[in-house]
Every structure is written in C-alpha cells, then in structure tokens.
C-alpha atoms as a PDB file:
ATOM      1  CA  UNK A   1     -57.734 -31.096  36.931  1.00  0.00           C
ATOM      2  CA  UNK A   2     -54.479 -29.146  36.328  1.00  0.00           C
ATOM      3  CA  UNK A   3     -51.308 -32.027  36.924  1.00  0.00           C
ATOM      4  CA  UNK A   4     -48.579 -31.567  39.144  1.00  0.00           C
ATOM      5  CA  UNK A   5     -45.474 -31.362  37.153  1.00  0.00           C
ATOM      6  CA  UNK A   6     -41.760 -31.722  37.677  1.00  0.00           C
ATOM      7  CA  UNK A   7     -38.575 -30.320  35.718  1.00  0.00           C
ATOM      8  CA  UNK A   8     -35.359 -31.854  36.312  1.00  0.00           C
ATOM      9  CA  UNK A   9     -32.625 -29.976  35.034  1.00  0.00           C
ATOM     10  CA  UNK A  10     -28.821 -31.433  35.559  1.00  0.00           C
ATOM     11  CA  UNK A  11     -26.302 -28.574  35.551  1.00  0.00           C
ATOM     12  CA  UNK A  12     -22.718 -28.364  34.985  1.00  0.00           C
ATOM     13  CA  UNK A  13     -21.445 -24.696  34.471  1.00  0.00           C
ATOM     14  CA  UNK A  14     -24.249 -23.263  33.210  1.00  0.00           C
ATOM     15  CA  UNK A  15     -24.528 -19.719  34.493  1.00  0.00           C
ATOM     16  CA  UNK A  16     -25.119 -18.500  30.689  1.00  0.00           C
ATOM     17  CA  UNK A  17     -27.622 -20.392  29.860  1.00  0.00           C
ATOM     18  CA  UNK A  18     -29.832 -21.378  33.123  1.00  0.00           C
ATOM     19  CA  UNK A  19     -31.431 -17.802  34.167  1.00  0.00           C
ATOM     20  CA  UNK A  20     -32.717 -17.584  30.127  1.00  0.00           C
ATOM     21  CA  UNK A  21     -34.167 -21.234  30.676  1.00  0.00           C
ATOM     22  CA  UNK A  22     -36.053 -20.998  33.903  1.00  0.00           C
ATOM     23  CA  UNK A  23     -37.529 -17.298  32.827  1.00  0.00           C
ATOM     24  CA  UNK A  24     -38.681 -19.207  29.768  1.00  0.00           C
ATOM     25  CA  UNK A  25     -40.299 -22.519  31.237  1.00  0.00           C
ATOM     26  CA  UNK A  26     -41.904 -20.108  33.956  1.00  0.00           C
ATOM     27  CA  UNK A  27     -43.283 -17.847  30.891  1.00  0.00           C
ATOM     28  CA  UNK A  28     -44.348 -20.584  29.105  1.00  0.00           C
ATOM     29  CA  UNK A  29     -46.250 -22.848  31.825  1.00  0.00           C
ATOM     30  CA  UNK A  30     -46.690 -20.512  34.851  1.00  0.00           C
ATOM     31  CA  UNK A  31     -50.380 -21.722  35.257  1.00  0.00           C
ATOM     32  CA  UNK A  32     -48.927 -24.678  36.468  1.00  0.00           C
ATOM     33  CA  UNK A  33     -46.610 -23.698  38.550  1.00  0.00           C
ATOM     34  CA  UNK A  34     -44.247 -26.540  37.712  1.00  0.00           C
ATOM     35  CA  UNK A  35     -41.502 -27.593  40.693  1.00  0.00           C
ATOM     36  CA  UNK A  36     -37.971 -26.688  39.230  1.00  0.00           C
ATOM     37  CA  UNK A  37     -35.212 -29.830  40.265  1.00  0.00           C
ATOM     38  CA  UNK A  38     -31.412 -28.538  39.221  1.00  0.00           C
ATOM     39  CA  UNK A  39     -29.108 -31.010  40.177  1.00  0.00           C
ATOM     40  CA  UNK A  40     -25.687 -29.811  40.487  1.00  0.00           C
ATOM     41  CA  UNK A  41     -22.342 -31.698  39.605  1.00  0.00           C
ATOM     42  CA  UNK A  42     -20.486 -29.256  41.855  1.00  0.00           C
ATOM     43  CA  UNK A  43     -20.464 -26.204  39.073  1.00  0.00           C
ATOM     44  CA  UNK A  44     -17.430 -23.587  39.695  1.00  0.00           C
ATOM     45  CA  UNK A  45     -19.184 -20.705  38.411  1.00  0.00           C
ATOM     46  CA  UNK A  46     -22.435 -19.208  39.445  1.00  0.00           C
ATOM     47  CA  UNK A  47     -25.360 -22.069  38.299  1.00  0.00           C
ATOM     48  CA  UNK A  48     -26.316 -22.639  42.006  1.00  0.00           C
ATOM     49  CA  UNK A  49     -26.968 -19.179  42.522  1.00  0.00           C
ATOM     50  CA  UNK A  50     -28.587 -18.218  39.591  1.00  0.00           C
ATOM     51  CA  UNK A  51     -31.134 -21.511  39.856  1.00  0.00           C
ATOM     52  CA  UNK A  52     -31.665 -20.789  43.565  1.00  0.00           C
ATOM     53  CA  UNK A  53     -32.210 -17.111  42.813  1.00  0.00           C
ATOM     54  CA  UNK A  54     -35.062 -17.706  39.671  1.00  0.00           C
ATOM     55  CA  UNK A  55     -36.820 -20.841  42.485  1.00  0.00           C
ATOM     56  CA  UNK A  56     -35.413 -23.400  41.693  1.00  0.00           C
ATOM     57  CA  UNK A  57     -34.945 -26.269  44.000  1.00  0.00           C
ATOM     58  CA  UNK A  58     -31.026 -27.360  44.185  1.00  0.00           C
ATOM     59  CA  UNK A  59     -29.314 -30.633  45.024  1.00  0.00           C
ATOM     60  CA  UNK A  60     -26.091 -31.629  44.453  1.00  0.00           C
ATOM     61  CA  UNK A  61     -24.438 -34.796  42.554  1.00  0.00           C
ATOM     62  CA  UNK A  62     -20.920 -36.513  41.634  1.00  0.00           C
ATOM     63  CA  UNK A  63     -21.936 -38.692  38.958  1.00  0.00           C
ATOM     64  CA  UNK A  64     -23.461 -38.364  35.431  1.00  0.00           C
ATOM     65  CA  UNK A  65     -26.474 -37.254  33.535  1.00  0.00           C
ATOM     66  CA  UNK A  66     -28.297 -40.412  34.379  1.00  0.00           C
ATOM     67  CA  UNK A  67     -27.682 -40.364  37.479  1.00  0.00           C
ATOM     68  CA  UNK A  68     -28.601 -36.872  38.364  1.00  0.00           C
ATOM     69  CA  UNK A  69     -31.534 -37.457  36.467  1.00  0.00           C
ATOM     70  CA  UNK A  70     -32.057 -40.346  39.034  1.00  0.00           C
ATOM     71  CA  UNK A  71     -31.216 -38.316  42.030  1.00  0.00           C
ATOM     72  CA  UNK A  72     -33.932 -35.513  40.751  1.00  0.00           C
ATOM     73  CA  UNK A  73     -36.463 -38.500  40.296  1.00  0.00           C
ATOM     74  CA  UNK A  74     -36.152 -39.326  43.797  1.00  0.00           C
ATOM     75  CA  UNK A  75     -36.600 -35.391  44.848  1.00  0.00           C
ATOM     76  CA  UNK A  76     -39.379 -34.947  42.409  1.00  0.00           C
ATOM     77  CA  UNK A  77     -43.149 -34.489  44.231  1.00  0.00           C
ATOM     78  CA  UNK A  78     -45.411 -34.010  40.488  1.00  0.00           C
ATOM     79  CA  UNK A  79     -47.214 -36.278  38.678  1.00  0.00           C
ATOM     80  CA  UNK A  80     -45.679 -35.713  35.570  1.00  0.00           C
ATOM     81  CA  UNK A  81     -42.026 -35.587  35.190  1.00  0.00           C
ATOM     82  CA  UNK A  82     -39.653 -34.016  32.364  1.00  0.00           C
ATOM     83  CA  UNK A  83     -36.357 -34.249  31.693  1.00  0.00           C
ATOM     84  CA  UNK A  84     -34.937 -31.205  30.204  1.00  0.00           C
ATOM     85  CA  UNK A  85     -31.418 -30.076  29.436  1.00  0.00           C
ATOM     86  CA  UNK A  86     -29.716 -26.939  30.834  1.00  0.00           C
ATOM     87  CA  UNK A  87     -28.357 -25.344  27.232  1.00  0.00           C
ATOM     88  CA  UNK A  88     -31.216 -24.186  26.327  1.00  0.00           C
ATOM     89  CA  UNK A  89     -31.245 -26.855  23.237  1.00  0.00           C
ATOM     90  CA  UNK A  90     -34.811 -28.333  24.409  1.00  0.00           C
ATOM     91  CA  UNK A  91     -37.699 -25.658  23.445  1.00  0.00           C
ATOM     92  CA  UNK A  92     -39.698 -24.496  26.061  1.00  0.00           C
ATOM     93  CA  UNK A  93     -42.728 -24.199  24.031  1.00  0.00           C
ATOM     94  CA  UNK A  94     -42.359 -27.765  23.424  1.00  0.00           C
ATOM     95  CA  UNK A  95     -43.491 -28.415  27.336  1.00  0.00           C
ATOM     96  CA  UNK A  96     -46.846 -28.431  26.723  1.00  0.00           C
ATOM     97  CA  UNK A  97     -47.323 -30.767  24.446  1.00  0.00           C
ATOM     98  CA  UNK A  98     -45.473 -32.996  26.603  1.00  0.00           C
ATOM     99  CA  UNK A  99     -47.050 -32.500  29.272  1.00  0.00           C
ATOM    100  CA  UNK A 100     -50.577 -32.884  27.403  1.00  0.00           C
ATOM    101  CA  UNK A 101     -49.192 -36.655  26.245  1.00  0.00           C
ATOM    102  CA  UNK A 102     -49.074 -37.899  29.381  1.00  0.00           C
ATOM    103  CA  UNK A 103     -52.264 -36.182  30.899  1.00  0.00           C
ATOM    104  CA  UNK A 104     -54.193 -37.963  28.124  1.00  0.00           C
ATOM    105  CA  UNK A 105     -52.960 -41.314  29.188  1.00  0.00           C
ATOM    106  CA  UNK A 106     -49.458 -41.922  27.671  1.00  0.00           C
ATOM    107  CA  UNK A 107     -46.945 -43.855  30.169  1.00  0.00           C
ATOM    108  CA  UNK A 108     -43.854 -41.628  28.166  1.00  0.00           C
ATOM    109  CA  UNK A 109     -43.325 -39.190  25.811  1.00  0.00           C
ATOM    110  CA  UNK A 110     -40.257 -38.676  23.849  1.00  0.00           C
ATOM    111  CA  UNK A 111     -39.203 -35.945  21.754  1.00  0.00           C
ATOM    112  CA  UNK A 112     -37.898 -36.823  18.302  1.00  0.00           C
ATOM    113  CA  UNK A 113     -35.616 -35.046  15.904  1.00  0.00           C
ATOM    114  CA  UNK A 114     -35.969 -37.346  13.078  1.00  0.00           C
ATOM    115  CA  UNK A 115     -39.630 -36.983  12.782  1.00  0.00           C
ATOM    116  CA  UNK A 116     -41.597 -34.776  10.336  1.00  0.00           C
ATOM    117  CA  UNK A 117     -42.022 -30.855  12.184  1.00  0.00           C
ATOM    118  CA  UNK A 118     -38.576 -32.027  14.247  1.00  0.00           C
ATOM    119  CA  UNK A 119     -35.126 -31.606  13.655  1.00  0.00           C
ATOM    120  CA  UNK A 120     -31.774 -30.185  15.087  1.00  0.00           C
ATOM    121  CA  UNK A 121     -29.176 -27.162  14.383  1.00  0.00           C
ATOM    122  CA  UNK A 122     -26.565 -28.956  16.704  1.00  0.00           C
ATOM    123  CA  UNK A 123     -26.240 -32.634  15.511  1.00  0.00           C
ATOM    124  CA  UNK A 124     -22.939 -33.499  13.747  1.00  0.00           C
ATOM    125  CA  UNK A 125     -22.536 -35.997  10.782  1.00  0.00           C
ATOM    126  CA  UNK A 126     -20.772 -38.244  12.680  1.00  0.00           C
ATOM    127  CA  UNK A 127     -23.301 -38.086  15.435  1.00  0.00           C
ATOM    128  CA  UNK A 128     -26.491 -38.372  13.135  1.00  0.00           C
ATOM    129  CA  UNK A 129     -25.302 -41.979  11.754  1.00  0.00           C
ATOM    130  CA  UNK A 130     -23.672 -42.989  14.992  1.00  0.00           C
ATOM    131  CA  UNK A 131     -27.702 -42.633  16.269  1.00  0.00           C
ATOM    132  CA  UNK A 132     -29.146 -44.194  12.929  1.00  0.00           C
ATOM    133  CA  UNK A 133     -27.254 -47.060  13.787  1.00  0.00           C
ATOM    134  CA  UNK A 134     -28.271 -47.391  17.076  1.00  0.00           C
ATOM    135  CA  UNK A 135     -31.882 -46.534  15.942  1.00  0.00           C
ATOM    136  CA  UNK A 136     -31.495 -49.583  13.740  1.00  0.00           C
ATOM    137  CA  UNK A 137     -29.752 -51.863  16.127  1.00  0.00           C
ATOM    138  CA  UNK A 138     -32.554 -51.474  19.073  1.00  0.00           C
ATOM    139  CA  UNK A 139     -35.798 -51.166  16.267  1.00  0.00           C
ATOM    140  CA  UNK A 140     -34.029 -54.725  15.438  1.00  0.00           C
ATOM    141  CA  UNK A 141     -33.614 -56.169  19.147  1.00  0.00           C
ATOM    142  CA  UNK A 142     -36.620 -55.343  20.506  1.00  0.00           C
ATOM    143  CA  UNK A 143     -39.191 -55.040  17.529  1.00  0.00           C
ATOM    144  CA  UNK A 144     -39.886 -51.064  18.529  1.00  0.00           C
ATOM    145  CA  UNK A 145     -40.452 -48.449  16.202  1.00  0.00           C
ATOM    146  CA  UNK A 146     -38.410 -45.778  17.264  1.00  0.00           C
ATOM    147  CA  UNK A 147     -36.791 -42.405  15.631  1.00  0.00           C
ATOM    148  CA  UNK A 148     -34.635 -41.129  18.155  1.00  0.00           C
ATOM    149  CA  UNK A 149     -33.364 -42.550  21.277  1.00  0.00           C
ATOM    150  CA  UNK A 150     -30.537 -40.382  22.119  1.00  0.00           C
ATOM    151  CA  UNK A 151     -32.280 -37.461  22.826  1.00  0.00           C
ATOM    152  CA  UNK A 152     -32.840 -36.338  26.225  1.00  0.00           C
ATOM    153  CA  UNK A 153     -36.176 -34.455  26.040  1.00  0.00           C
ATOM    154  CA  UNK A 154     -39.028 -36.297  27.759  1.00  0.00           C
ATOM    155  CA  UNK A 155     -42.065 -36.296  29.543  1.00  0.00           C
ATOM    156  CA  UNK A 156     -42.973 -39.231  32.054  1.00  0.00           C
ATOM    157  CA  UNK A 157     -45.484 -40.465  34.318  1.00  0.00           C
ATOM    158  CA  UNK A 158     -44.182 -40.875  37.541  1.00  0.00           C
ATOM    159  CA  UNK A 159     -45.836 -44.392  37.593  1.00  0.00           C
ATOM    160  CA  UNK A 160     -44.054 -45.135  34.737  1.00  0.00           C
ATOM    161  CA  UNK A 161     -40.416 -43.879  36.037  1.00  0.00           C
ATOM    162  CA  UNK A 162     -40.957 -46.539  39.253  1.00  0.00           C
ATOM    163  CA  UNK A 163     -41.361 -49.187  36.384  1.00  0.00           C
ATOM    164  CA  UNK A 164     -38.530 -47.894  34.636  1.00  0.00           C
ATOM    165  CA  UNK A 165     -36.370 -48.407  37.754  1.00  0.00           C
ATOM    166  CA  UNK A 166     -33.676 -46.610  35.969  1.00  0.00           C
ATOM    167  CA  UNK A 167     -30.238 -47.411  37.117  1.00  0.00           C
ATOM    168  CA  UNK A 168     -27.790 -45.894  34.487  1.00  0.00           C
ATOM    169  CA  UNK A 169     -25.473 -43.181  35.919  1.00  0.00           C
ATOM    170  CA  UNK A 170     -24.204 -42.081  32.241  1.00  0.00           C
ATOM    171  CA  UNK A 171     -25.752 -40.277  29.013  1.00  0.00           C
ATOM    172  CA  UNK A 172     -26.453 -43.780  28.492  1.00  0.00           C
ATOM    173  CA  UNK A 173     -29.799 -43.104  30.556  1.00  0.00           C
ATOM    174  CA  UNK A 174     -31.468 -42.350  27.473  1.00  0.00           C
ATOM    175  CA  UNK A 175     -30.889 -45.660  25.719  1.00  0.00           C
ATOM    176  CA  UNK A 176     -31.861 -47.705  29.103  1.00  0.00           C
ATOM    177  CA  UNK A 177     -35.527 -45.909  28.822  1.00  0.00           C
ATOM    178  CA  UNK A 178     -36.087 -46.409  25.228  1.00  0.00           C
ATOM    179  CA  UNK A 179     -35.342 -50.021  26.126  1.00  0.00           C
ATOM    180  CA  UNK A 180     -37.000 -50.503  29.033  1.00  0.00           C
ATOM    181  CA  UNK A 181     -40.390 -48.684  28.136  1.00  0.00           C
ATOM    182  CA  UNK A 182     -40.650 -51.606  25.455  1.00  0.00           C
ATOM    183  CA  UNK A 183     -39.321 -54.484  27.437  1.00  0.00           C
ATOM    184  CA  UNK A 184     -42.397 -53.261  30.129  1.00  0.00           C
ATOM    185  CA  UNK A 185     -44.679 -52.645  27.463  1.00  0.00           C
ATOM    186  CA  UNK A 186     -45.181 -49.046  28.297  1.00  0.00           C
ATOM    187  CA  UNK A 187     -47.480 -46.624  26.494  1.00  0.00           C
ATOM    188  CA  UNK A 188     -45.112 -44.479  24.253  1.00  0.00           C
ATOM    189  CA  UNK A 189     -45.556 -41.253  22.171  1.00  0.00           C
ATOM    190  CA  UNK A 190     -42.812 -40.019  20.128  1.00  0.00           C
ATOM    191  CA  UNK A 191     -42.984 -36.361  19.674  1.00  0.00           C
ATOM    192  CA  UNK A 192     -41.883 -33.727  16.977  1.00  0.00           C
ATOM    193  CA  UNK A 193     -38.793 -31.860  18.608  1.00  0.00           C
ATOM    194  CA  UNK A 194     -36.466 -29.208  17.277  1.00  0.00           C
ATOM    195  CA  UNK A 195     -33.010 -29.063  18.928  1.00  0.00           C
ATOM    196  CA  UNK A 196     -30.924 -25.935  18.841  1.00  0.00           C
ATOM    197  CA  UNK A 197     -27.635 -25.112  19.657  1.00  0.00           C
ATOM    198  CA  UNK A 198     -26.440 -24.374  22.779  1.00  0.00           C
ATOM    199  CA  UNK A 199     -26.739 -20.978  23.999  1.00  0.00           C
ATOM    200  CA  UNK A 200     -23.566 -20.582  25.458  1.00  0.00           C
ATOM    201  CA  UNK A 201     -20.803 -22.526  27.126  1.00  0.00           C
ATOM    202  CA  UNK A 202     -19.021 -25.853  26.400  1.00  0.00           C
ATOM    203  CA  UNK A 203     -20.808 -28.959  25.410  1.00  0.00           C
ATOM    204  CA  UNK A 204     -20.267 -32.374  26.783  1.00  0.00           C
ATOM    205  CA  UNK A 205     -20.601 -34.821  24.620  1.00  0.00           C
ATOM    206  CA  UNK A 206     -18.145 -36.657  23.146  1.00  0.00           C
ATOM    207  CA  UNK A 207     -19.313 -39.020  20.016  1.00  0.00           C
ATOM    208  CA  UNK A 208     -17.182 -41.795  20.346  1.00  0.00           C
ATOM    209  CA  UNK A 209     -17.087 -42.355  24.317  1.00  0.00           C
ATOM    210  CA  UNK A 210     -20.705 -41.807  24.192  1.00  0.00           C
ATOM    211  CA  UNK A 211     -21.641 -44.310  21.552  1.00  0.00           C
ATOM    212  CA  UNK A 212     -19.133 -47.042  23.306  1.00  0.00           C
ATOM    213  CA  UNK A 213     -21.941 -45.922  26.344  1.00  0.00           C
ATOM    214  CA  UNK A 214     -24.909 -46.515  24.424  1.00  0.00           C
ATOM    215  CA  UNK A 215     -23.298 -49.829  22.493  1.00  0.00           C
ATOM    216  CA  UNK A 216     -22.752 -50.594  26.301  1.00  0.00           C
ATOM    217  CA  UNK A 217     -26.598 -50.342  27.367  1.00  0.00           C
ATOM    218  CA  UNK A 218     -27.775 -52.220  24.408  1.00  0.00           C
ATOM    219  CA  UNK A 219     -25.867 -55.449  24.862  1.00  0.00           C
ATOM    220  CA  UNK A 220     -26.599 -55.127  29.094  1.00  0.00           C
ATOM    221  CA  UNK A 221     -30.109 -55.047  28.359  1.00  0.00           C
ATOM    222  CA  UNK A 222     -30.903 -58.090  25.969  1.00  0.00           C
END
C-alpha cells in the first residue's frame, strides 16, 4: 500500500525558487500525490501566490524555522512527513529514498552531507567545523553516531514526530530531533544527501547566531 505523505515547506521570500521546487517534487513523486504544507512568515513578494497557484496548501507563521515546521506538523494529514527547504538546496530526487526509509520501518530518516555519495556546494569553512564540533559534542553526550545534525532534510513517521514533541521555534529544531530521536530510542537512518546552492534569493543563516542556537539546544537537553 502506497503511504500518505506530507511536505512541509517554510517560506520566507521565495518567489524564485518555490514554483521550480513544487514542479519538481510533483515530477518526481506524482504517484503519490503528496499534500504540499508552505508555511508562510508573512513573505512581501509573491511566495503565497505562487505556492497557492502550483496546490499547495498555505498557512501563515511569525516565528522561526522550527516553529513553522511545528505549525505544518500540526496541519499535516500523511503518514510520512518531510521536511524540506524552500531554496531548492534539498534534491527532489532524494524524496524517494526517504520516503522508502520510513515505509520499511525506520522511525526517522536524516539526510547527511558528510557521508560517502553526500556532500554540499553551499557549506562554508567556518560552517563545516562549527557542525564537526557539534557533531562531536552530541556523538559525546549522548553515545549516537551521527554525521550531520544541522541539516534540515528529513523524512519522519508521524508516530515518531508525536514522540518527538518538538518544541524549538529556531533553526535550532534540527539539533532538538537529533537529540531527542536518541534520548527516545528511535529507529534512525542517516541518508546520503547532496546540498546545493540556493537557487536564488538571500540566505538566512547566520554562523555565529546559529551555532550560539544549537550550543543553546545541546546544554537544554542533557
């Protein structure tokens, strides 16, 4: 039996980039027909219409990543659920083999730039030790074997996202799942993922505020 599946996509001033990325999920998994979340930080150009316009389903949020991640979680109707950014940096034809992880029994499924058949065009010096260190720091804590925890491509079951009771309204969303899927002793796959550069626009990250964030989640979570 085919599973349900749901996207959740957070936009912020995206009209470049998120008519490319919904033509390309749709091309890409169309036999399952997967429900399209956007969640909205109030963009000023034309996101909402564009999304609306190509099916997708829109809501609206004030807060961060995490938590319109958490707002599309509580919108979301399939079984599976991904997490997928809007700058067309996560690879479509990477979907099915997330999807695939958690139909054969996985509780999460995380993609992975540092493993063999992954890597990125868009990571930064700075930002590739900043993430090593944090690698480190949580392998260390929590006796996991991670690669990657600050990357925001992943697949989960949507039994497993009611465990994860996620509360983290920041990019530090990421680090809270890595954390909490071994504190709950959750099934995990790490996945092979390629991240490119964004397509067009402005990113948002900032290293240093960011890494304070994830430094942040670490320490609340021991």
């Amino acid at each position: 039996m085919t599973p349900s599946v749901s996207i959740i996509i957070p936009t912020l001033n995206e009209e470049g980039n998120i008519a490319r990325l919904l033509f390309s999920i749709n091309k890409e998994i169309n036999y399952i027909k997967p429900e399209i979340i956007v969640v909205d930080g109030y963009s000023i150009d034309r996101t909402v219409k564009i999304a609306r316009d190509n099916g997708a389903k829109i809501y609206f949020n004030k807060g961060g990543k995490g938590s319109a991640l958490i707002k599309g979680i509580s919108k979301s109707k399939g079984d599976i659920v991904i997490f997928m950014d809007a700058d067309l940096s996560h690879k479509p034809t990477e979907l099915r083999r997330l999807i695939s992880a958690i139909d054969s029994g996985y509780d999460v499924c995380m993609g992975s730039r540092f493993l063999d058949g992954g890597g990125s065009d868009d990571i930064s010096f700075v930002r590739k030790l900043g993430n090593y260190f944090f690698i480190w720091l949580i392998n260390s804590i929590y006796g996991s074997k991670y690669t990657d925890i600050c990357y925001g491509y992943r697949s989960f079951s949507k039994k497993a996202l009611k465990k994860l009771n996620l509360k983290e309204a920041s990019f530090g969303i990421e680090t809270e799942i890595s954390i909490k899927a071994k504190k709950q002793g959750l099934k995990v796959l790490e996945i092979p993922s390629f991240e490119r550069k964004r397509y067009t626009g402005a990113g948002k990250l900032m290293a240093l505020r960011d890494g304070l964030i994830i430094l942040s989640v670490i320490l609340k979570n021991i």
